[in-house]
PDB file of N, CA and C in Angstrom:
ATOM      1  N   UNK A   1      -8.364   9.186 -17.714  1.00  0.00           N
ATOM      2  CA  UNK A   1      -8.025   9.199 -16.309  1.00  0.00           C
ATOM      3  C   UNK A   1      -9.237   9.744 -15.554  1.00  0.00           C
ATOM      4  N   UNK A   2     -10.014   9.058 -14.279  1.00  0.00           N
ATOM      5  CA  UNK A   2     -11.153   9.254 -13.996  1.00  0.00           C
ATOM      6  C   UNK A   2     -10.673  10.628 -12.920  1.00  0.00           C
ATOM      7  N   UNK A   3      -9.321  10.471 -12.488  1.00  0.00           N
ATOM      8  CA  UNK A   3      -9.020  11.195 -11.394  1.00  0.00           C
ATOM      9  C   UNK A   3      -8.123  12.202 -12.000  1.00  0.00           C
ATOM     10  N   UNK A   4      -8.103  13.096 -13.034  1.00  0.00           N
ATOM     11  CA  UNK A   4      -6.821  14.366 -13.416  1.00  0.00           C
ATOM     12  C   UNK A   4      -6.289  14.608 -12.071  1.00  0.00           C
ATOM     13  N   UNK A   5      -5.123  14.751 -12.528  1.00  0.00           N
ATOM     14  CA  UNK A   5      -3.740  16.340 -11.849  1.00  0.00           C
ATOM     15  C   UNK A   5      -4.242  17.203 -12.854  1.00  0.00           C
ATOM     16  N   UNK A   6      -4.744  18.059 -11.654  1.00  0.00           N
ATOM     17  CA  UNK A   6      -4.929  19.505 -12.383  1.00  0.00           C
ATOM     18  C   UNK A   6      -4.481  20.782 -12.245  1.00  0.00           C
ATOM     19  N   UNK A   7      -3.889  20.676 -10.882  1.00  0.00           N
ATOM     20  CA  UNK A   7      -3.311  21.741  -9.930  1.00  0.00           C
ATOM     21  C   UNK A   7      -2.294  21.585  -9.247  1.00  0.00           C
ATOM     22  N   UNK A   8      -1.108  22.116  -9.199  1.00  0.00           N
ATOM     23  CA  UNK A   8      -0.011  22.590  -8.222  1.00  0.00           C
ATOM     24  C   UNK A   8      -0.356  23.247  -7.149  1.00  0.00           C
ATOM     25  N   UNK A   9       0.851  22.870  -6.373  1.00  0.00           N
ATOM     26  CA  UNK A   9       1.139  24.225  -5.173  1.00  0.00           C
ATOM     27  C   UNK A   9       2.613  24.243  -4.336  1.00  0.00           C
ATOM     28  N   UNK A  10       2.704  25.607  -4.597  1.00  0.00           N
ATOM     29  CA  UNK A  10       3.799  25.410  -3.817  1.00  0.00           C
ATOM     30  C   UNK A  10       4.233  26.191  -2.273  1.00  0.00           C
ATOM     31  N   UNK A  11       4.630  25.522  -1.033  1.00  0.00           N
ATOM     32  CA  UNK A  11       4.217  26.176  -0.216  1.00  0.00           C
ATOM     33  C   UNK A  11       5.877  26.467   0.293  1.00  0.00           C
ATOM     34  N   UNK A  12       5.791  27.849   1.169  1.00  0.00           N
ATOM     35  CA  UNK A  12       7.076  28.248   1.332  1.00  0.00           C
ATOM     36  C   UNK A  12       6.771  29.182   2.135  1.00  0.00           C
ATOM     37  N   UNK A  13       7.901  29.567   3.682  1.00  0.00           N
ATOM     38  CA  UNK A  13       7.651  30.269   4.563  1.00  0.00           C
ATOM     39  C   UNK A  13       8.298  31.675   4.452  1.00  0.00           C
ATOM     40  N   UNK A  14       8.655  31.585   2.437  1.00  0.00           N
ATOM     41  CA  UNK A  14       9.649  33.260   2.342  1.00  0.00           C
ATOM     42  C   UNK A  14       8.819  33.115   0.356  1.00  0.00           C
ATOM     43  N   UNK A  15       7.538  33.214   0.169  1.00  0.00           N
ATOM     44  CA  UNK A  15       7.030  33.514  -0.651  1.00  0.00           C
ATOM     45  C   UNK A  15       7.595  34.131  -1.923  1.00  0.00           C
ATOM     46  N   UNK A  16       8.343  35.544  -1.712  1.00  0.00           N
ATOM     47  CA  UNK A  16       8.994  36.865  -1.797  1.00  0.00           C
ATOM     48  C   UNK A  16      10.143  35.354  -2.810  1.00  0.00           C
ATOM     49  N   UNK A  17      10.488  34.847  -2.358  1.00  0.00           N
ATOM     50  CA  UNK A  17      12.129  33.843  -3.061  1.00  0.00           C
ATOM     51  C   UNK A  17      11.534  32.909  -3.733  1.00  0.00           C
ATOM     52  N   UNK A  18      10.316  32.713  -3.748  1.00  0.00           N
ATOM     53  CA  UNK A  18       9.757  31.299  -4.439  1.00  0.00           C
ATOM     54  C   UNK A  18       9.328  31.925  -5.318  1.00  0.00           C
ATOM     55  N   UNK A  19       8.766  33.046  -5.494  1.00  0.00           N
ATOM     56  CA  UNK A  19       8.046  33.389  -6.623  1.00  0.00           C
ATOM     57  C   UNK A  19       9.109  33.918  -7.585  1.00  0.00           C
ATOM     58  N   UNK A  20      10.152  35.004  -6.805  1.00  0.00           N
ATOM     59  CA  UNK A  20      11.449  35.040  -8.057  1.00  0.00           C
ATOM     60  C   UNK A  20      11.813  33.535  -8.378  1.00  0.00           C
ATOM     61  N   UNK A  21      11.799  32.444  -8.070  1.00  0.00           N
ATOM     62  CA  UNK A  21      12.822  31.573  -8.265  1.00  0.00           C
ATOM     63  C   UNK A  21      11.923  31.251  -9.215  1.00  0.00           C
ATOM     64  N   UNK A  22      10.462  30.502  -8.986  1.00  0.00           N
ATOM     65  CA  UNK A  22      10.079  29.894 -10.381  1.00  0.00           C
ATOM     66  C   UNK A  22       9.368  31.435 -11.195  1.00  0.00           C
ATOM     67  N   UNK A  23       9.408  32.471 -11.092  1.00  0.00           N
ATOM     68  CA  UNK A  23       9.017  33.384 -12.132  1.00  0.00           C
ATOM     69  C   UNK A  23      10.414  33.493 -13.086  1.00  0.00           C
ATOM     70  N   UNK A  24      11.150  33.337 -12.792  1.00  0.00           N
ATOM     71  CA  UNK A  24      12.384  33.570 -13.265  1.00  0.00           C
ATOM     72  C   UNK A  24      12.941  32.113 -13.992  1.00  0.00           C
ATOM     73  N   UNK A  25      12.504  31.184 -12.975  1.00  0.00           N
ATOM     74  CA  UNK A  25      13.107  29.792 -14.125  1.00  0.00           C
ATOM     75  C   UNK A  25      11.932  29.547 -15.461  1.00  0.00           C
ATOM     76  N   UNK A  26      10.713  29.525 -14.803  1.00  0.00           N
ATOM     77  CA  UNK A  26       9.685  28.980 -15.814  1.00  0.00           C
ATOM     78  C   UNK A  26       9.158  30.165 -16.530  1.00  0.00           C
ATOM     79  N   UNK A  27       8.984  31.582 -16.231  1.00  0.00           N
ATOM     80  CA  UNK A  27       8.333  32.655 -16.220  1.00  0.00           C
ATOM     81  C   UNK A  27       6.743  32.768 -15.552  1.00  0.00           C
ATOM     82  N   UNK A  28       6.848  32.018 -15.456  1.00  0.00           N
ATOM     83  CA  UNK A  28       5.168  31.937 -14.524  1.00  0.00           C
ATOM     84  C   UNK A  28       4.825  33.282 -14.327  1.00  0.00           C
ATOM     85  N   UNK A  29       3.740  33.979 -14.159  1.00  0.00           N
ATOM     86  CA  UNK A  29       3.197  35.077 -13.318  1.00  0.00           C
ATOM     87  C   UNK A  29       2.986  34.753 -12.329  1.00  0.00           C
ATOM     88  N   UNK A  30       2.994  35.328 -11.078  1.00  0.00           N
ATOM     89  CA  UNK A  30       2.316  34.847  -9.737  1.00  0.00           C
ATOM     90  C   UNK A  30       2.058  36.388  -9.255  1.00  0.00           C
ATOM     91  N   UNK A  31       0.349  36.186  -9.316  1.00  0.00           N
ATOM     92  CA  UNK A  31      -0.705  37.034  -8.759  1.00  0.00           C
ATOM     93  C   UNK A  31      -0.119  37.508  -7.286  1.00  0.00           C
ATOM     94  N   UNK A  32      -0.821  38.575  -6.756  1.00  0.00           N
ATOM     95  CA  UNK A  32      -0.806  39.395  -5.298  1.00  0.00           C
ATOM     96  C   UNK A  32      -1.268  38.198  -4.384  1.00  0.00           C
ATOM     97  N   UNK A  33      -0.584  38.043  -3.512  1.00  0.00           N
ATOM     98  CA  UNK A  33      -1.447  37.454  -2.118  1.00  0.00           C
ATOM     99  C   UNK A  33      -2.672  37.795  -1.843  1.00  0.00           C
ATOM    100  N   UNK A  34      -3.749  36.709  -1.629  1.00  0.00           N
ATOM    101  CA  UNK A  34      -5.191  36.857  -1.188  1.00  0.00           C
ATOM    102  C   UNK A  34      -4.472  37.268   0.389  1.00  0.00           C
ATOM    103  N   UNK A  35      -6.362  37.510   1.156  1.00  0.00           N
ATOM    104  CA  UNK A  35      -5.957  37.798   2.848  1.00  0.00           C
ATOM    105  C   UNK A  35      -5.557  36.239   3.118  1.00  0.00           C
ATOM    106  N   UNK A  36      -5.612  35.305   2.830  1.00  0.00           N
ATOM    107  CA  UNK A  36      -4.902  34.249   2.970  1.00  0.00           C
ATOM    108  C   UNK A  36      -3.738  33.612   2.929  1.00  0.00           C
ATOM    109  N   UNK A  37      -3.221  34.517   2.563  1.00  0.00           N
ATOM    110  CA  UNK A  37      -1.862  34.191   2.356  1.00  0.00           C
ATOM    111  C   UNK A  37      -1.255  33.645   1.089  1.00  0.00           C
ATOM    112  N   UNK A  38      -2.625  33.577   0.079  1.00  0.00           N
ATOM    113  CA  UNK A  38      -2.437  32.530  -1.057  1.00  0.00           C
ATOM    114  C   UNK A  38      -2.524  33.201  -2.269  1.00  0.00           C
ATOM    115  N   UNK A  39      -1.295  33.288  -3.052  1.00  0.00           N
ATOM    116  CA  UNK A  39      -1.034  33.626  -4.644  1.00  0.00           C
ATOM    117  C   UNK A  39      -1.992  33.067  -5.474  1.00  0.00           C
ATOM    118  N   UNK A  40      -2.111  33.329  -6.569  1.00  0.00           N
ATOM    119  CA  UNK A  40      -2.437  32.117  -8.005  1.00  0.00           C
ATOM    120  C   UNK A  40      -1.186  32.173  -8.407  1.00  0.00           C
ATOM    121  N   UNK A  41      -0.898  31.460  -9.402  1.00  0.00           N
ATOM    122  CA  UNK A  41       0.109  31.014 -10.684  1.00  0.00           C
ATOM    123  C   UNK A  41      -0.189  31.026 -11.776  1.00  0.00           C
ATOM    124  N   UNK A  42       0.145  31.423 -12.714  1.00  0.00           N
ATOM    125  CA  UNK A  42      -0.501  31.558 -14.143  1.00  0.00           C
ATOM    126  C   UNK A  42      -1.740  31.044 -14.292  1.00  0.00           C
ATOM    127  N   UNK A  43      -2.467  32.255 -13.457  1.00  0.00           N
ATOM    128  CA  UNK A  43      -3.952  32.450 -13.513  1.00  0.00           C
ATOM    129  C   UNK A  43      -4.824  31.644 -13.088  1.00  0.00           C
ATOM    130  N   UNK A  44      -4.160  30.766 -12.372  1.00  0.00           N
ATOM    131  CA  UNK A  44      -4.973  29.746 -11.615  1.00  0.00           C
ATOM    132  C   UNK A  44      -4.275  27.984 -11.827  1.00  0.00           C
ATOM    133  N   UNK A  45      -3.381  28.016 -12.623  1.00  0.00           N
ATOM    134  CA  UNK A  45      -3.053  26.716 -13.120  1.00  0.00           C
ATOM    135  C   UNK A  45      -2.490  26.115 -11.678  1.00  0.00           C
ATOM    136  N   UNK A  46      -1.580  27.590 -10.933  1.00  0.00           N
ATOM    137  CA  UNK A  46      -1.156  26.091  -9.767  1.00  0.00           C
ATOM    138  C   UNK A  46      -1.529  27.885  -8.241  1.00  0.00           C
ATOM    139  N   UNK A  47      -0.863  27.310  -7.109  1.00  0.00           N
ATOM    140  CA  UNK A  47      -1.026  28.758  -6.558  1.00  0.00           C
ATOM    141  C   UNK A  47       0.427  28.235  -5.811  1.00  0.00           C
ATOM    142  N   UNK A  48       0.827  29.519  -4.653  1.00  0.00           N
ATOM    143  CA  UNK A  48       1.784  29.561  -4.096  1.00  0.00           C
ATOM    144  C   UNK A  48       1.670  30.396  -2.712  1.00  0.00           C
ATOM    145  N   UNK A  49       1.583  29.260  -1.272  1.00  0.00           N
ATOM    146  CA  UNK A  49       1.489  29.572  -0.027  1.00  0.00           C
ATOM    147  C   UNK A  49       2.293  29.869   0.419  1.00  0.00           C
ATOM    148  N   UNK A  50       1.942  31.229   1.382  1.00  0.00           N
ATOM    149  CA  UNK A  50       2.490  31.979   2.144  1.00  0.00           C
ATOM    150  C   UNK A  50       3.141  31.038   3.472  1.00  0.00           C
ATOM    151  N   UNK A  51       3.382  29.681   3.946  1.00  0.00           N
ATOM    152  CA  UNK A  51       3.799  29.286   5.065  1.00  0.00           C
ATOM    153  C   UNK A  51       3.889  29.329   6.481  1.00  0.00           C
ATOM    154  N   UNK A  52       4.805  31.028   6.429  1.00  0.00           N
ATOM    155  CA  UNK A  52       5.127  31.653   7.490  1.00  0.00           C
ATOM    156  C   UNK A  52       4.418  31.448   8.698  1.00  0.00           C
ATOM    157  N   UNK A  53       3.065  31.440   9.168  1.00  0.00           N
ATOM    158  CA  UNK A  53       2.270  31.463   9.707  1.00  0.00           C
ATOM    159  C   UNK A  53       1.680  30.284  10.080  1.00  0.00           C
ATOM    160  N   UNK A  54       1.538  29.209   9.818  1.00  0.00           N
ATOM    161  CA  UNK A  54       1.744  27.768  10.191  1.00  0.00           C
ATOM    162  C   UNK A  54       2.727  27.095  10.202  1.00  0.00           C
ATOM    163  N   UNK A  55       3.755  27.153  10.651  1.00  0.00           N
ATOM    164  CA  UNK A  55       4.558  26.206  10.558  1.00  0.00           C
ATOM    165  C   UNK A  55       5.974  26.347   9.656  1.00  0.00           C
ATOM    166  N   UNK A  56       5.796  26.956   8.578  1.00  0.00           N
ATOM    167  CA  UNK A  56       6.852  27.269   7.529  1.00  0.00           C
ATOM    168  C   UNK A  56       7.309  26.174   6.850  1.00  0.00           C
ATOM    169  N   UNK A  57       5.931  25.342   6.858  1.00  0.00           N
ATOM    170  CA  UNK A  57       6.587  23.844   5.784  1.00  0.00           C
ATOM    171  C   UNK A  57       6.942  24.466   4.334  1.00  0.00           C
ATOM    172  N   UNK A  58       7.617  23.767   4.022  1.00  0.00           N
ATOM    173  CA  UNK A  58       7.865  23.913   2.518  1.00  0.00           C
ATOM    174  C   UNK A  58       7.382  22.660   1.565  1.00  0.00           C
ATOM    175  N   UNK A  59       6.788  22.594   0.528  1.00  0.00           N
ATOM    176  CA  UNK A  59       6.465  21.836  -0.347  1.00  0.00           C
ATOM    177  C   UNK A  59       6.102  22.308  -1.807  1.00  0.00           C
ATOM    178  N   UNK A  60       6.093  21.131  -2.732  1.00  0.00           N
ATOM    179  CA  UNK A  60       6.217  21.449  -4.145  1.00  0.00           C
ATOM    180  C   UNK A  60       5.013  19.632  -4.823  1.00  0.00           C
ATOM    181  N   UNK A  61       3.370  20.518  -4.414  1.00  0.00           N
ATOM    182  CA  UNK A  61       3.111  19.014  -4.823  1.00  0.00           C
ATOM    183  C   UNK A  61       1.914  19.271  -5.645  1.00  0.00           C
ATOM    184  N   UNK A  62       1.006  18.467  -6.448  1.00  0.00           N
ATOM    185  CA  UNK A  62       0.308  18.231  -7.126  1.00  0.00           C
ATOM    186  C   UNK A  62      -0.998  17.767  -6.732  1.00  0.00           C
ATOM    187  N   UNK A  63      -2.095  17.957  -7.027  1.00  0.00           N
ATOM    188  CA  UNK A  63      -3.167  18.377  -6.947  1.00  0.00           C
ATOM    189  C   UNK A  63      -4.145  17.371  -7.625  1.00  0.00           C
ATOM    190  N   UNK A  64      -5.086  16.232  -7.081  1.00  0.00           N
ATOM    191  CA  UNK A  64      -5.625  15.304  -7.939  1.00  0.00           C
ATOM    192  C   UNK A  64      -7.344  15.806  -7.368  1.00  0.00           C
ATOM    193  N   UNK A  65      -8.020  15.898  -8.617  1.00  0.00           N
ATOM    194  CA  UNK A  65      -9.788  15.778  -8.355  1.00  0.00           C
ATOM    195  C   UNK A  65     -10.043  14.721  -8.565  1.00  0.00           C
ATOM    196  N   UNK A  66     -11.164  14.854  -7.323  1.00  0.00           N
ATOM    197  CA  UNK A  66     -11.752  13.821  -7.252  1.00  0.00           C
ATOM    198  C   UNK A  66     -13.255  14.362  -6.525  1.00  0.00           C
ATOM    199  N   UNK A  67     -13.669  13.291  -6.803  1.00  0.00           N
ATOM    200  CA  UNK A  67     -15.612  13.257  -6.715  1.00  0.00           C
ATOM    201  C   UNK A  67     -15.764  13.535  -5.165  1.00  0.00           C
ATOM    202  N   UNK A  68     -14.878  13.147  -4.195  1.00  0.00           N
ATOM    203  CA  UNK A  68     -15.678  13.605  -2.730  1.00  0.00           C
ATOM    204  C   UNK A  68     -13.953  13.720  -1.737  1.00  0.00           C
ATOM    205  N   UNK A  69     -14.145  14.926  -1.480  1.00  0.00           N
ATOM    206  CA  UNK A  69     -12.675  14.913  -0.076  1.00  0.00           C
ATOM    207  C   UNK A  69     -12.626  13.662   0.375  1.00  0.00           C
ATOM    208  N   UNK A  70     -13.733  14.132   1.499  1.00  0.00           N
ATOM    209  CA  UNK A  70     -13.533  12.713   2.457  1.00  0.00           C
ATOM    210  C   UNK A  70     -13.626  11.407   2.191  1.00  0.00           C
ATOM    211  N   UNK A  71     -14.107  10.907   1.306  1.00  0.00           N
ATOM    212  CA  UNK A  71     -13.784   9.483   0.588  1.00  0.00           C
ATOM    213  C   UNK A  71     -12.802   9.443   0.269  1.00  0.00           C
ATOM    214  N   UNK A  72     -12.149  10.457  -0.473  1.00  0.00           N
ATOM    215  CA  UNK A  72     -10.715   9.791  -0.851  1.00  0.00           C
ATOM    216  C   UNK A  72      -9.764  10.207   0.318  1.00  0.00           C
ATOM    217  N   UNK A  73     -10.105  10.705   1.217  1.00  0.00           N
ATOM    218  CA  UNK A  73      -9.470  10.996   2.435  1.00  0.00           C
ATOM    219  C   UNK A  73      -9.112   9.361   3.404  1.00  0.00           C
ATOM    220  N   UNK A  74     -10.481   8.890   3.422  1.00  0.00           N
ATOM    221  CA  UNK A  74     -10.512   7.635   4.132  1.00  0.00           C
ATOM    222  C   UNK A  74     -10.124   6.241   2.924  1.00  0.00           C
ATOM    223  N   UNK A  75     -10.383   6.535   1.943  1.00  0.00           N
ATOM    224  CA  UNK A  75      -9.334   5.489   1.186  1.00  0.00           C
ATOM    225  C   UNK A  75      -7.758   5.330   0.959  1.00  0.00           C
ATOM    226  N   UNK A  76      -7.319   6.555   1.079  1.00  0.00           N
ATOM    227  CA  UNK A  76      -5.777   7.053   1.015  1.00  0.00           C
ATOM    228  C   UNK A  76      -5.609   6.250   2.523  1.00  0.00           C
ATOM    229  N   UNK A  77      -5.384   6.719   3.409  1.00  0.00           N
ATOM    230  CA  UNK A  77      -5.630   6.354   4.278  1.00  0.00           C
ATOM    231  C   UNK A  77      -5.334   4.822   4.634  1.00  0.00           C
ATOM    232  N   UNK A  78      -7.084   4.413   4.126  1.00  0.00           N
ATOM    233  CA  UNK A  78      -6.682   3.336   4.410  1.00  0.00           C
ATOM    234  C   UNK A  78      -5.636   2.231   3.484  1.00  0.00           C
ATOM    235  N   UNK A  79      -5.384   2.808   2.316  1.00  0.00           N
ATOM    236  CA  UNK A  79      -3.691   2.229   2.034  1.00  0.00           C
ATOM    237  C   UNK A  79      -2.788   2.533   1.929  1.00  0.00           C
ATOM    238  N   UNK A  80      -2.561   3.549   3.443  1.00  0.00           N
ATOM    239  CA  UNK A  80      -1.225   3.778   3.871  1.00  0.00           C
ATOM    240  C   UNK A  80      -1.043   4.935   4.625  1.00  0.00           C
ATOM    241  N   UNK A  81      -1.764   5.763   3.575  1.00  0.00           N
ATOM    242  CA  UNK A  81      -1.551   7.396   4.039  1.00  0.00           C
ATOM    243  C   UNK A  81      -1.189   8.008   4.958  1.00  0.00           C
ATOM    244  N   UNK A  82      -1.185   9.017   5.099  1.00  0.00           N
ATOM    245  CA  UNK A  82      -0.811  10.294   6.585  1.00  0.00           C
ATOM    246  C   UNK A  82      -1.542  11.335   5.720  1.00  0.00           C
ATOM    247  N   UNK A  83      -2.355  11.707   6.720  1.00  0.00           N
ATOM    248  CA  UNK A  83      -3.207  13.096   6.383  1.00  0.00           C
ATOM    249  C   UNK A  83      -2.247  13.887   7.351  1.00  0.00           C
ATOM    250  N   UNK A  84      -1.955  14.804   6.048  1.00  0.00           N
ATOM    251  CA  UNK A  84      -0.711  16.106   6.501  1.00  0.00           C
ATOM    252  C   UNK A  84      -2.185  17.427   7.138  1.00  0.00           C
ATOM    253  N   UNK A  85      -2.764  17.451   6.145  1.00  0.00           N
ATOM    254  CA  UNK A  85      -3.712  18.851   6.646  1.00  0.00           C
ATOM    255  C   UNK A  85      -4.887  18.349   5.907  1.00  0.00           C
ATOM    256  N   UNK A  86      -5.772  18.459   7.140  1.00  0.00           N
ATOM    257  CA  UNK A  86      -7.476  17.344   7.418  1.00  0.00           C
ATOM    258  C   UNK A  86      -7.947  18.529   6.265  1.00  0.00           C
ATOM    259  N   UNK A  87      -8.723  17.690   5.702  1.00  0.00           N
ATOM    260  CA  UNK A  87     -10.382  18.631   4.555  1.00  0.00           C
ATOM    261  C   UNK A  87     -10.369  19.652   5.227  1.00  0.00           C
ATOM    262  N   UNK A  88     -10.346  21.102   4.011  1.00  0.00           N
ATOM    263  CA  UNK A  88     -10.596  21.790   4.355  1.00  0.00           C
ATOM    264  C   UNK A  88     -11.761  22.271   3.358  1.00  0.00           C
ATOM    265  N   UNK A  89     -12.616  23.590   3.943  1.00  0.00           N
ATOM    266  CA  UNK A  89     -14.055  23.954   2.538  1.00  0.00           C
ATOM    267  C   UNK A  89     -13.667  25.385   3.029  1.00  0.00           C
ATOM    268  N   UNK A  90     -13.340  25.710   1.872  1.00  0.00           N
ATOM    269  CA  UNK A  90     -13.208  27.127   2.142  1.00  0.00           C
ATOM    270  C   UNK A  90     -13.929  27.579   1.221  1.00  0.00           C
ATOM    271  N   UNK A  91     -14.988  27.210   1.084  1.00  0.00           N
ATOM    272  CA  UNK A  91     -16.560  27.924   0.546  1.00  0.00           C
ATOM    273  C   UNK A  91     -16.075  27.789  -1.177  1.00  0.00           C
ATOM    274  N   UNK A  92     -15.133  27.452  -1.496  1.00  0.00           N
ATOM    275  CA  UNK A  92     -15.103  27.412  -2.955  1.00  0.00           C
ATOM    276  C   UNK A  92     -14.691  26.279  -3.806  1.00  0.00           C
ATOM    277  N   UNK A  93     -13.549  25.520  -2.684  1.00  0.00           N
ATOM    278  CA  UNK A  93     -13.381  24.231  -3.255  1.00  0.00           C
ATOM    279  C   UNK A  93     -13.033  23.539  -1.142  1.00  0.00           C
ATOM    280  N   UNK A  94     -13.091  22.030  -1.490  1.00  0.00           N
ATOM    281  CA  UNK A  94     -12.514  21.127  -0.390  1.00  0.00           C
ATOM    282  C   UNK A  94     -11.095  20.657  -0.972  1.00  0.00           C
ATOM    283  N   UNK A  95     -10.164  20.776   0.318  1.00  0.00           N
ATOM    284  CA  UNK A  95      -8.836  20.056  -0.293  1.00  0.00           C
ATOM    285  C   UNK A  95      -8.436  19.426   0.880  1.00  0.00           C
ATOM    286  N   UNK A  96      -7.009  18.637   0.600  1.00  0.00           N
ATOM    287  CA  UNK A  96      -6.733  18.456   1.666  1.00  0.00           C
ATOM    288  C   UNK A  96      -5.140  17.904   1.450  1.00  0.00           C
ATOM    289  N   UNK A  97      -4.378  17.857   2.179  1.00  0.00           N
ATOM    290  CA  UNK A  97      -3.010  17.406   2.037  1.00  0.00           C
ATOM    291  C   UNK A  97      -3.028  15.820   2.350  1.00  0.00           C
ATOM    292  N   UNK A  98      -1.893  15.026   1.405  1.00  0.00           N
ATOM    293  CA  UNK A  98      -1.996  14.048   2.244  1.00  0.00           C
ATOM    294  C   UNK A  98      -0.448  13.227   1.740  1.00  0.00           C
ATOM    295  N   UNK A  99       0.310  12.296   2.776  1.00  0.00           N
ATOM    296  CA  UNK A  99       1.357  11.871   2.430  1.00  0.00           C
ATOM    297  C   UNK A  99       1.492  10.624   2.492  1.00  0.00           C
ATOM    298  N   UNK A 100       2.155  10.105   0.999  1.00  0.00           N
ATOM    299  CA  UNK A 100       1.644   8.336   1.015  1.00  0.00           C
ATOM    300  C   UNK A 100       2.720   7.866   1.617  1.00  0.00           C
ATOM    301  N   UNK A 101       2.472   6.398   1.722  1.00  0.00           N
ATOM    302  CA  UNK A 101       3.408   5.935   2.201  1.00  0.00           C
ATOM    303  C   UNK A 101       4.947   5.450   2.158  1.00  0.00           C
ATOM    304  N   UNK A 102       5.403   6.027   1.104  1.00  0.00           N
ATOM    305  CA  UNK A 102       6.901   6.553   0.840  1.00  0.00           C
ATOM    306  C   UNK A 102       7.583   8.028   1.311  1.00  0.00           C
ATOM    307  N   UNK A 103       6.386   8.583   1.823  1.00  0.00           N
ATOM    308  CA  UNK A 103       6.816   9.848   2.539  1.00  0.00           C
ATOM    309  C   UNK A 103       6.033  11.058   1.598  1.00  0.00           C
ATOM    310  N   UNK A 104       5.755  10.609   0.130  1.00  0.00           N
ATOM    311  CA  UNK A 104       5.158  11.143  -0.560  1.00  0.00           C
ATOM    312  C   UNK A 104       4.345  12.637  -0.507  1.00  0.00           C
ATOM    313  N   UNK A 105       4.838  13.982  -0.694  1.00  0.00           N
ATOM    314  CA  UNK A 105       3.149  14.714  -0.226  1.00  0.00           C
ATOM    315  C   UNK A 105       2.328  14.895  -1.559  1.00  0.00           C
ATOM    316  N   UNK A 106       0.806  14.797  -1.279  1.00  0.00           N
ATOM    317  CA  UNK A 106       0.292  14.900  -2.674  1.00  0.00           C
ATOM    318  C   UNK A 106      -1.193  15.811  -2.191  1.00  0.00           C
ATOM    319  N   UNK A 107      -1.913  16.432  -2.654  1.00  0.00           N
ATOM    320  CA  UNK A 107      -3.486  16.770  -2.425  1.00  0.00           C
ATOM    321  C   UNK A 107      -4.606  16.053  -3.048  1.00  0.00           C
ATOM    322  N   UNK A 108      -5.498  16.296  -2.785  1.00  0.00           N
ATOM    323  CA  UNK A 108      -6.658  16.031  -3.007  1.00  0.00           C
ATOM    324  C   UNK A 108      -7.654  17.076  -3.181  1.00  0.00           C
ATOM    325  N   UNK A 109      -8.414  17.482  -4.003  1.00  0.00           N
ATOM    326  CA  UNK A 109      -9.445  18.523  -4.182  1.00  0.00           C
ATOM    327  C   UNK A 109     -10.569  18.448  -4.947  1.00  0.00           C
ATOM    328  N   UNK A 110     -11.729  19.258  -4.699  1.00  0.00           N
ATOM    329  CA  UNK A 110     -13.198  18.661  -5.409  1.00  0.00           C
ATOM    330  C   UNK A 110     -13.538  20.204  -5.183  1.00  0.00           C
ATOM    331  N   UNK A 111     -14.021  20.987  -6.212  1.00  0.00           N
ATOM    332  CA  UNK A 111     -14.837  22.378  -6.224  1.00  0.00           C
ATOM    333  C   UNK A 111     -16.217  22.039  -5.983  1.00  0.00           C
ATOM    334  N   UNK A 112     -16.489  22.847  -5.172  1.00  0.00           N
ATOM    335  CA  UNK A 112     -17.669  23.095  -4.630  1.00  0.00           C
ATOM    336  C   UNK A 112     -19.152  23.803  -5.503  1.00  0.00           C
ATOM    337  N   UNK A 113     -20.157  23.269  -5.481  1.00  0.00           N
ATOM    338  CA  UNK A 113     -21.144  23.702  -6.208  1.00  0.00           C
ATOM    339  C   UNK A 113     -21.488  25.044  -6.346  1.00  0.00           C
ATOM    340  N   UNK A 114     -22.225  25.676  -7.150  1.00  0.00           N
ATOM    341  CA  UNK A 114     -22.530  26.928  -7.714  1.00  0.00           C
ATOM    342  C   UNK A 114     -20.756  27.221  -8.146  1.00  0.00           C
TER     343      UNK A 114
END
């Protein structure tokens, strides 16, 4: 597969209930909140957003690498897509949300050099 799922996330505007719910179904660990609002999950395998503060979407989606954001930003796109939340670089990796055209939500992400 040129493109892995490598990463989860799950986003939720009451953190505090998501993390008992899957620490408790799956046992997962889930790390302290960064100043971001953002957990890890068993050490990095998936993480878990704080919400509250944008919006309070909730989601439960999966994570595909790939070689460049914005290319696969403008190919999604152009067969079908909805960009939920535009590229972001937060100095360590680019991601970005995006929802296909069944309503689908899925990401996109590429780590950043050094």
């Amino acid at each position: 597969m040129n493109n892995p799922v490598n990463y989860f996330e799950i986003g939720s505007p009451d953190p505090e209930a998501a993390s008992a719910f899957y620490s408790g179904l799956f046992g997962w660990p889930v790390g302290p909140p960064s100043e971001g609002s953002y957990s890890m999950v068993d050490g990095g395998k998936g993480g878990l957003w704080d919400t509250s503060t944008m919006g309070a979407g909730t989601w439960a989606i999966f994570y595909v690498q790939v070689d460049d954001v914005a290319a696969g930003i403008d190919k999604a796109v152009g067969l079908g897509a909805r960009v939920v939340v535009p590229r972001v670089d937060n100095g360590t990796i680019q991601f970005a949300h995006l929802e296909d055209p069944q309503g689908n939500r899925f990401g996109i992400w590429h780590p950043n050099a050094g």
